[in-house]
Protein backbone atom coordinates (compact mmCIF):
# COMPACT_ATOMS: atom_id res chain seq x y z
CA UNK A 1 -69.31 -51.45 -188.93
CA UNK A 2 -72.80 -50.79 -187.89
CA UNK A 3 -74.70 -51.20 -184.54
CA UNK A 4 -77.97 -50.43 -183.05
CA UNK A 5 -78.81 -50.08 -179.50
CA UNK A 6 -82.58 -49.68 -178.22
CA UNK A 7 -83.67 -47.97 -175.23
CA UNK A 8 -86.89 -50.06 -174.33
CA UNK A 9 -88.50 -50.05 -170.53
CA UNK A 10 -87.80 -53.38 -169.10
CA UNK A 11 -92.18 -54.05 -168.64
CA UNK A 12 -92.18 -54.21 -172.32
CA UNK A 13 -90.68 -56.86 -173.74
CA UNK A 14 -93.18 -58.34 -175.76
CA UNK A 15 -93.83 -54.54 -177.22
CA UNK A 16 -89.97 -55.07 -177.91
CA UNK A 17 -90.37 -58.05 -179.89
CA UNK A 18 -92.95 -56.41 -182.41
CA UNK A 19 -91.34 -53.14 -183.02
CA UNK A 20 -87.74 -55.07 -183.64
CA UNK A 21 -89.81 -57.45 -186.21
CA UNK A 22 -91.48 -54.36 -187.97
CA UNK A 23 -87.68 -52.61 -188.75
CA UNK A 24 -87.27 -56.01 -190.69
CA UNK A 25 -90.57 -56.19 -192.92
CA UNK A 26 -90.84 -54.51 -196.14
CA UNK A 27 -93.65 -52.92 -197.51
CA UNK A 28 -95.41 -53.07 -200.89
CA UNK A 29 -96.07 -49.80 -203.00
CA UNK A 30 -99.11 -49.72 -205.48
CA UNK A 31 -97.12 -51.07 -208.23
CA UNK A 32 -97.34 -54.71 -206.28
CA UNK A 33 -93.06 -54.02 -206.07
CA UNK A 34 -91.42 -53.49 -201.77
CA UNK A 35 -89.75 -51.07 -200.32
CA UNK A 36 -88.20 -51.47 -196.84
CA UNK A 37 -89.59 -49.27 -193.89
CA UNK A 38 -87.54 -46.71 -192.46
CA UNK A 39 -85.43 -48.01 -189.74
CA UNK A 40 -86.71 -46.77 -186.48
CA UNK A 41 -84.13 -46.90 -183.33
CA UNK A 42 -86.36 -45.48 -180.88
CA UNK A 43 -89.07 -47.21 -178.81
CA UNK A 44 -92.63 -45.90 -179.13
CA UNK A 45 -93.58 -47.83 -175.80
CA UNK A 46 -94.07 -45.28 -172.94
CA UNK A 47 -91.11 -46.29 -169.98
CA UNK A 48 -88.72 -44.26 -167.39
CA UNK A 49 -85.77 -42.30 -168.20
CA UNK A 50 -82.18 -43.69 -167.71
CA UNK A 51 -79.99 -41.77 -165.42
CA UNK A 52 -77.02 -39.18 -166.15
CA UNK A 53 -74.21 -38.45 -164.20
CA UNK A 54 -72.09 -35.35 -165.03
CA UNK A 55 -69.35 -36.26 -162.30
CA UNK A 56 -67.13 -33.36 -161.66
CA UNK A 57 -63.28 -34.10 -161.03
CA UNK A 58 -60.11 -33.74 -161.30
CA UNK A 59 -56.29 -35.24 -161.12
CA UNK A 60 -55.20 -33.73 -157.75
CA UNK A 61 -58.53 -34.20 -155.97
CA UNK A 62 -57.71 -37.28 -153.41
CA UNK A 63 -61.23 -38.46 -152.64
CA UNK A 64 -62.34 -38.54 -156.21
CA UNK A 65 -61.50 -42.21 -157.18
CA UNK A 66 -63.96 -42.83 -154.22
CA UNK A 67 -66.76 -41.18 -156.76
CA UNK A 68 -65.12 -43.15 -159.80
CA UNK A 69 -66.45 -46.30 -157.74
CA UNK A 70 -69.40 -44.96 -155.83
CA UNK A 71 -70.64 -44.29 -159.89
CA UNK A 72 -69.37 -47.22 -161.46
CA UNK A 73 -71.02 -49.68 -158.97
CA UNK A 74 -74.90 -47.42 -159.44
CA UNK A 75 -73.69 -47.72 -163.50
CA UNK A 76 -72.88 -51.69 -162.76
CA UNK A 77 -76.05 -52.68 -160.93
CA UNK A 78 -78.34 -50.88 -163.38
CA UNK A 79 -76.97 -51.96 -166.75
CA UNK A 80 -78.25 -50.19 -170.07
CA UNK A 81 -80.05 -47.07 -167.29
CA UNK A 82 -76.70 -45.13 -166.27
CA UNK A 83 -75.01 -42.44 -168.53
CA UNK A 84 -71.61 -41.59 -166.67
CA UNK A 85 -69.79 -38.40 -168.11
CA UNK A 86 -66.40 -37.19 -166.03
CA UNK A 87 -65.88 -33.93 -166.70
CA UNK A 88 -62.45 -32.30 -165.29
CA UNK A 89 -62.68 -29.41 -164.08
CA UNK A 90 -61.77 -26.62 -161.47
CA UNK A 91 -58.47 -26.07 -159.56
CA UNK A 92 -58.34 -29.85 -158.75
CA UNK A 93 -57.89 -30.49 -162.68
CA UNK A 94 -55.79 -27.74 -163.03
CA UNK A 95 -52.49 -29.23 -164.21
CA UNK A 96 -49.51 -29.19 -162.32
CA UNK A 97 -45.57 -29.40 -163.86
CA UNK A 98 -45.66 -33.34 -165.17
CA UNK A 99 -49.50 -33.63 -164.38
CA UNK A 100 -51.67 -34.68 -167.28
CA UNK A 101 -53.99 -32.18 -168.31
CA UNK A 102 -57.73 -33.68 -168.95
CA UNK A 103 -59.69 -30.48 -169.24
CA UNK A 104 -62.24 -29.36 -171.94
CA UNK A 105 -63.56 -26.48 -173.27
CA UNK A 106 -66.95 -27.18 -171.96
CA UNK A 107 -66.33 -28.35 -168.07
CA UNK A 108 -65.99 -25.02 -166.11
CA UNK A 109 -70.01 -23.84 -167.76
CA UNK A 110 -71.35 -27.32 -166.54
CA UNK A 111 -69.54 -26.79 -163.16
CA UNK A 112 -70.99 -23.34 -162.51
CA UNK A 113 -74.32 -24.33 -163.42
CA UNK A 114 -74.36 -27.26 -161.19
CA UNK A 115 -72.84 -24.71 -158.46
CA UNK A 116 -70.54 -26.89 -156.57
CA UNK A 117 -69.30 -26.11 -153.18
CA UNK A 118 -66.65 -29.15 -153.28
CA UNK A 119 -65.22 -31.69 -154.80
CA UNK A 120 -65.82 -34.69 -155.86
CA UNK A 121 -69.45 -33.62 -157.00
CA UNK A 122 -72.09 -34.19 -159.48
CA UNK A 123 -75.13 -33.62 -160.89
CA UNK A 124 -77.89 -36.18 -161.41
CA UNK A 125 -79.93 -35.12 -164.73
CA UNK A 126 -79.28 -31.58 -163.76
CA UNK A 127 -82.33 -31.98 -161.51
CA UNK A 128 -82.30 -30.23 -158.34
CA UNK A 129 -83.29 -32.36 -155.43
CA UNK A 130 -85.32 -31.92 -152.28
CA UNK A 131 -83.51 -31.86 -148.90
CA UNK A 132 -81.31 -29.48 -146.72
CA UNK A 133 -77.55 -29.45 -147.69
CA UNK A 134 -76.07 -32.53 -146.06
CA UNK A 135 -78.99 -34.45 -145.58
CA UNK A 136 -79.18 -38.15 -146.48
CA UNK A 137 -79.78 -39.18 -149.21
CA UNK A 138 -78.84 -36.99 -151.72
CA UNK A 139 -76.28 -35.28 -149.84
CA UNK A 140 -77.05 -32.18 -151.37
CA UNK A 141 -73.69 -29.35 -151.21
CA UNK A 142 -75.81 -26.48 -151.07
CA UNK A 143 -80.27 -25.89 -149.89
CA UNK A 144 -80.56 -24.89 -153.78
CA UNK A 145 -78.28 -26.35 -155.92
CA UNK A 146 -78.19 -29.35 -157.79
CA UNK A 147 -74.82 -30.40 -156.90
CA UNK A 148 -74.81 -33.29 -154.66
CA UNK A 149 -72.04 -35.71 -152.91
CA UNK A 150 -70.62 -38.36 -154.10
CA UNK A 151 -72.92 -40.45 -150.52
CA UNK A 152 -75.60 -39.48 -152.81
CA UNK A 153 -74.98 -40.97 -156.35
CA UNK A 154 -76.81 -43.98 -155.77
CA UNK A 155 -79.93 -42.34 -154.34
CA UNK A 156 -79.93 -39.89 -156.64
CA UNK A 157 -79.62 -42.19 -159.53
CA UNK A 158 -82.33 -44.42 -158.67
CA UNK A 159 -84.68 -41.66 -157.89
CA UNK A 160 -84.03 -40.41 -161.97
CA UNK A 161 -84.62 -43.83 -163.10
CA UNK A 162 -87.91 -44.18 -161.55
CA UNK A 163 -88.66 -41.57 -163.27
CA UNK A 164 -91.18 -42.07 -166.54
CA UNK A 165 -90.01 -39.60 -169.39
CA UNK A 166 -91.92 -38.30 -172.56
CA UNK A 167 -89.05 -39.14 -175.15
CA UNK A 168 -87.58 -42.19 -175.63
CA UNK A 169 -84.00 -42.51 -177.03
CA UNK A 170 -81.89 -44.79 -180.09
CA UNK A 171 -78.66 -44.66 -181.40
CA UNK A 172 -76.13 -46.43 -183.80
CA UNK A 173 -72.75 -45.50 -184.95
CA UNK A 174 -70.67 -46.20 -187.93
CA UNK A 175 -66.62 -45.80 -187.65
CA UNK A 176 -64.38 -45.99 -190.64
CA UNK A 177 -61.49 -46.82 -189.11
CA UNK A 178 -59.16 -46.01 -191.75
CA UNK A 179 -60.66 -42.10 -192.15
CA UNK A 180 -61.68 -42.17 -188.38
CA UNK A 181 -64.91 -40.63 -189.37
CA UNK A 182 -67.92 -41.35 -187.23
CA UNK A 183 -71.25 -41.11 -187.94
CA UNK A 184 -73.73 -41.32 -185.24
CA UNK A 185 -77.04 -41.16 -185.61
CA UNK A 186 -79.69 -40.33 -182.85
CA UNK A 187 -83.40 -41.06 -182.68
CA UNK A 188 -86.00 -39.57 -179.99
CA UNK A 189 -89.69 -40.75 -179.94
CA UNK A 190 -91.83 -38.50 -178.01
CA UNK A 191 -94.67 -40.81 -176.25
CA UNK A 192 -96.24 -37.65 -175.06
CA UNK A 193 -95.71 -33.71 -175.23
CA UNK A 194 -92.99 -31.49 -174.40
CA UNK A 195 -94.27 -28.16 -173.70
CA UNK A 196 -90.95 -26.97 -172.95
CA UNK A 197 -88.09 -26.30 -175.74
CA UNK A 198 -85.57 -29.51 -176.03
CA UNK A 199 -82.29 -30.30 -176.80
CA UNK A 200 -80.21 -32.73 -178.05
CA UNK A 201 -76.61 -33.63 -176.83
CA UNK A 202 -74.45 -35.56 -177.81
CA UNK A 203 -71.03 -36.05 -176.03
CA UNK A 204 -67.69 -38.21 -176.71
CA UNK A 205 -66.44 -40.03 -173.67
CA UNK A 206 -63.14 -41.77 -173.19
CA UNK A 207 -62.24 -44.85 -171.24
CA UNK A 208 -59.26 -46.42 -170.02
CA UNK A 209 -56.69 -43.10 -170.12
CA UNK A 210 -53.89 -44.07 -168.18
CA UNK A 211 -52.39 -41.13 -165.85
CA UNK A 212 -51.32 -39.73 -162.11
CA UNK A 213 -54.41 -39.55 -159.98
CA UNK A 214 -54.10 -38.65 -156.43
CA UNK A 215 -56.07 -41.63 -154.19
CA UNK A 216 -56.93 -41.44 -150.78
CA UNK A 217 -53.53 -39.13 -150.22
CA UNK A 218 -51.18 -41.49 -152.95
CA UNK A 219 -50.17 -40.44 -156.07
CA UNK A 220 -50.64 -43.05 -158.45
CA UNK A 221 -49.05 -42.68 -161.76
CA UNK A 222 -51.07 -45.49 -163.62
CA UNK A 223 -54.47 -44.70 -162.45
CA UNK A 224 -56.68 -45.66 -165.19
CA UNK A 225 -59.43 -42.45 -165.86
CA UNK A 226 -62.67 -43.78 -167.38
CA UNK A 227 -65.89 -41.83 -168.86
CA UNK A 228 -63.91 -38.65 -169.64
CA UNK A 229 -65.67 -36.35 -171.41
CA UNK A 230 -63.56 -35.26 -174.93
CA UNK A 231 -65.56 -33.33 -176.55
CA UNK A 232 -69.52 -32.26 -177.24
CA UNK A 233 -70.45 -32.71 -180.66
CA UNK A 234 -73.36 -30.23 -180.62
CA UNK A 235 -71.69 -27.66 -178.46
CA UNK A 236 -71.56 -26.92 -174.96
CA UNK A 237 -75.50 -26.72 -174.40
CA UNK A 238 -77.23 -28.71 -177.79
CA UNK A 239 -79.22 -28.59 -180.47
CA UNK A 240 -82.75 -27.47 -180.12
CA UNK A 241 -85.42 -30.11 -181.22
CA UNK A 242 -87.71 -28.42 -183.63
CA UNK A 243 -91.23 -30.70 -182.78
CA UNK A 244 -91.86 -32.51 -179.64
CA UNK A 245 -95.30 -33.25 -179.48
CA UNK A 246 -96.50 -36.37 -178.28
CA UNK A 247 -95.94 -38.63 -181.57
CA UNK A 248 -93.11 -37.11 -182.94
CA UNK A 249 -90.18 -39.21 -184.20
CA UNK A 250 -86.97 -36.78 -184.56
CA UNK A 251 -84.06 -38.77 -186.24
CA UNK A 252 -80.59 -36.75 -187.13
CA UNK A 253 -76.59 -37.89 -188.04
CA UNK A 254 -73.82 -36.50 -186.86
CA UNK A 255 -70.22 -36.36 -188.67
CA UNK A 256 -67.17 -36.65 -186.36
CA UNK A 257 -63.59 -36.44 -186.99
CA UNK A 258 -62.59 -38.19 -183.91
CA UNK A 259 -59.05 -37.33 -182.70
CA UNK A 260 -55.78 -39.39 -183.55
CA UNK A 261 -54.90 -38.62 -179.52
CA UNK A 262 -57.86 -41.17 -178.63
CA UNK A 263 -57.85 -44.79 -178.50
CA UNK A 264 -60.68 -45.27 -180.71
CA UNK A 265 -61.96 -48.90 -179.44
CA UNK A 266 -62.06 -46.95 -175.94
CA UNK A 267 -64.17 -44.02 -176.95
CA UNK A 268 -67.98 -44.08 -175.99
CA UNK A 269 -70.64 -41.29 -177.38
CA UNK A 270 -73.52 -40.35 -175.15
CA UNK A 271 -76.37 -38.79 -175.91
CA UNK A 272 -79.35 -36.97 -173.84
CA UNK A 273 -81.87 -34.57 -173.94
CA UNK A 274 -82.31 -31.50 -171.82
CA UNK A 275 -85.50 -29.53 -171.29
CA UNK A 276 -84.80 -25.66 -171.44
CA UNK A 277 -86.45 -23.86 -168.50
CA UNK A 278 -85.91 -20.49 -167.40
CA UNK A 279 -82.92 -20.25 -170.12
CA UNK A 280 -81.24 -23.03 -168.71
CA UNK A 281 -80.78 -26.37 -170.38
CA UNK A 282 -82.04 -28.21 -167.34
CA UNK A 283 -82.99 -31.00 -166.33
CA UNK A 284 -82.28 -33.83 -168.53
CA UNK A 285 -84.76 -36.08 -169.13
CA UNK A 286 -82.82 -39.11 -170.69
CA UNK A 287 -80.09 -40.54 -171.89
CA UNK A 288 -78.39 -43.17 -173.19
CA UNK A 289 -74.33 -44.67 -173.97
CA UNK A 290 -73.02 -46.57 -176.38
CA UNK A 291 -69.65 -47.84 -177.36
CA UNK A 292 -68.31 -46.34 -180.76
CA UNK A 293 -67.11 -49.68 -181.77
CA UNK A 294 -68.47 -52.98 -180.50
C-alpha cells in the first residue's frame, strides 16, 4: 500500500491544484516517446511551518494526562500543523515492580537538552521562547530554557505555526505487512536558503498502548498512551542535509524493520527538520505526521 501526504500552506490552494496535476503528466523525450516526471511530495509554494511537540512524560507522573489533553486539543483544532511526539522519560517513567516500562534509548538526551525543571513538560520546535519563568503564555520552567508548561502548549504552538519556514516537507510510506518492512520516503523543498547545517529526523510513534497511568492521584490500569515515541530511524539527533539552498529538492527512503511488539495499524512516523546552531540540533523548523497505514 502506498500513500502520499502534502504539506501545502492553506493560502495556496490553487498553487496546490497545479503542482498535484504536474506529478500526473508525462513528458515527451526527443524520440517523440513519454516518460513520467519524477514524483515530487513536497510543495514548492513558500508557507509557515507546522508545529512539534516533544512532550516529556512518564507513567507515575499524576498531572501528565492533563498534557496528553492540553496537546491533543492544540493537535485537534489545527489539523495537518501539529507533530505530537511523547517521549518517556526521567524518574516519573522509571518503572516500578508491575509498571510498564515505555522508555527509549533516545528520551533522557532530548530531556537534558530541553532542561526541564518539572514534569509534565515540553518543548515547542526546540525553540526557546521569550518571557520570565512562569509567565503567561508560554509558561516557561526556567528564564533560559526551552522547556515550557503544559499552560503553555497552546500558545506556544500557535506562535510556531505562524511561523513561515524555508523548507517545506512530503512524505509517503509503503508497509508490507507480511515482511513488516517499511519504507518511508521523505521530501524537503527549500523555498529559500538555509545558511545553517540541517537535519533530517525521522521518528516512529505509537498510538493506542494500553497501560497503568497515574491521573490526577488514580492509578488507572487501562489508560490508553498515544504518540509514544519507539524509536528514531536516523538516530538520536539526524541526518545532515547535504544542500539547502533556496531551490533545492532533497528526496531520501528509509528501510524499517518495524517491531513485532507494535500494533502496526497504530504506529505513526514523523518527520522534521532541525537547524544545527551552536552544535545543537535546534530549533526545528518543520514537521510533519503521517499514519504508516491508512
Amino acid at each position: 500500500m502506498k500513500k502520499i501526504y502534502f504539506k501545502l500552506p492553506l493560502v495556496a490552494l490553487v498553487a496546490m491544484t497545479m503542482v498535484l496535476g504536474s506529478c500526473k503528466k508525462d513528458s515527451t523525450d526527443g524520440e517523440g516517446s513519454t516518460t513520467p516526471q519524477e514524483e515530487k511530495l513536497a510543495s514548492e509554494v513558500p508557507g509557515n511551518g507546522n508545529a512539534v511537540l516533544e512532550e516529556y512524560t512518564g507513567v507515575r507522573c499524576t498531572f501528565c494526562p492533563d498534557g496528553h489533553k492540553r496537546a491533543q486539543a492544540l493537535a485537534d483544532a489545527n489539523p495537518g500543523k501539529v507533530v505530537l511526539i511523547n517521549i518517556h522519560t526521567g524518574s516519573y517513567a522509571t518503572p516500578a515492580a508491575g509498571w510498564p516500562d515505555f522508555t527509549n534509548p533516545y528520551g533522557n538526551a532530548l530531556a537534558a537538552m530541553s532542561d526541564l525543571a518539572g514534569y509534565p513538560a515540553g518543548s515547542m520546535n526546540r525553540f526557546t521562547f521569550d518571557g520570565a519563568a512562569g509567565a503567561a503564555p508560554y509558561y516557561k520552567q526556567k528564564a533560559t530554557s526551552m522547556a515550557i508548561s503544559r499552560g503553555g502548549f497552546n500558545a506556544a504552538g500557535i506562535d510556531r505555526m505562524a511561523q513561515p519556514t524555508n523548507v517545506n516537507m512530503g512524505m509517503k510510506s509503503e508497509y508490507n505487512a507480511s515482511t513488516r518492512e517499511l519504507k518511508v520516503t521523505v521530501e524537503l523543498f527549500y523555498t529559500g536558503d538555509e545558511t545553517d547545517p540541517n537535519y533530517l529526523n525521522v521518528v516512529v510513534l505509537e498510538n493506542g498502548v494500553v497501560g497503568k497511568q497515574v491521573d490526577a492521584g488514580v492509578i488507572k490500569n487501562d489508560y490508553v498512551h498515544n504518540h509514544m515515541l519507539r524509536d528514531m530511524i536516523t538516530g538520536q539527533w539526524g541526518e545532515m542535509v547535504p544542500t539547502t539552498t533556496k531551490g533545492t529538492r532533497f528526496k531520501k527512503t528509509f528501510t524499517y524493520s518495524v517491531s513485532e511488539d507494535y500494533v502496526a495499524e497504530n504506529v505513526d512516523i514523523a518527520a522534521f527538520v532541525t537547524q544545527e546552531i551552536a552544535g545543537k540540533k535546534l530549533p526545528i523548523i518543520n514537521g510533519m505526521q503521517v499514519p504508516m497505514i491508512k
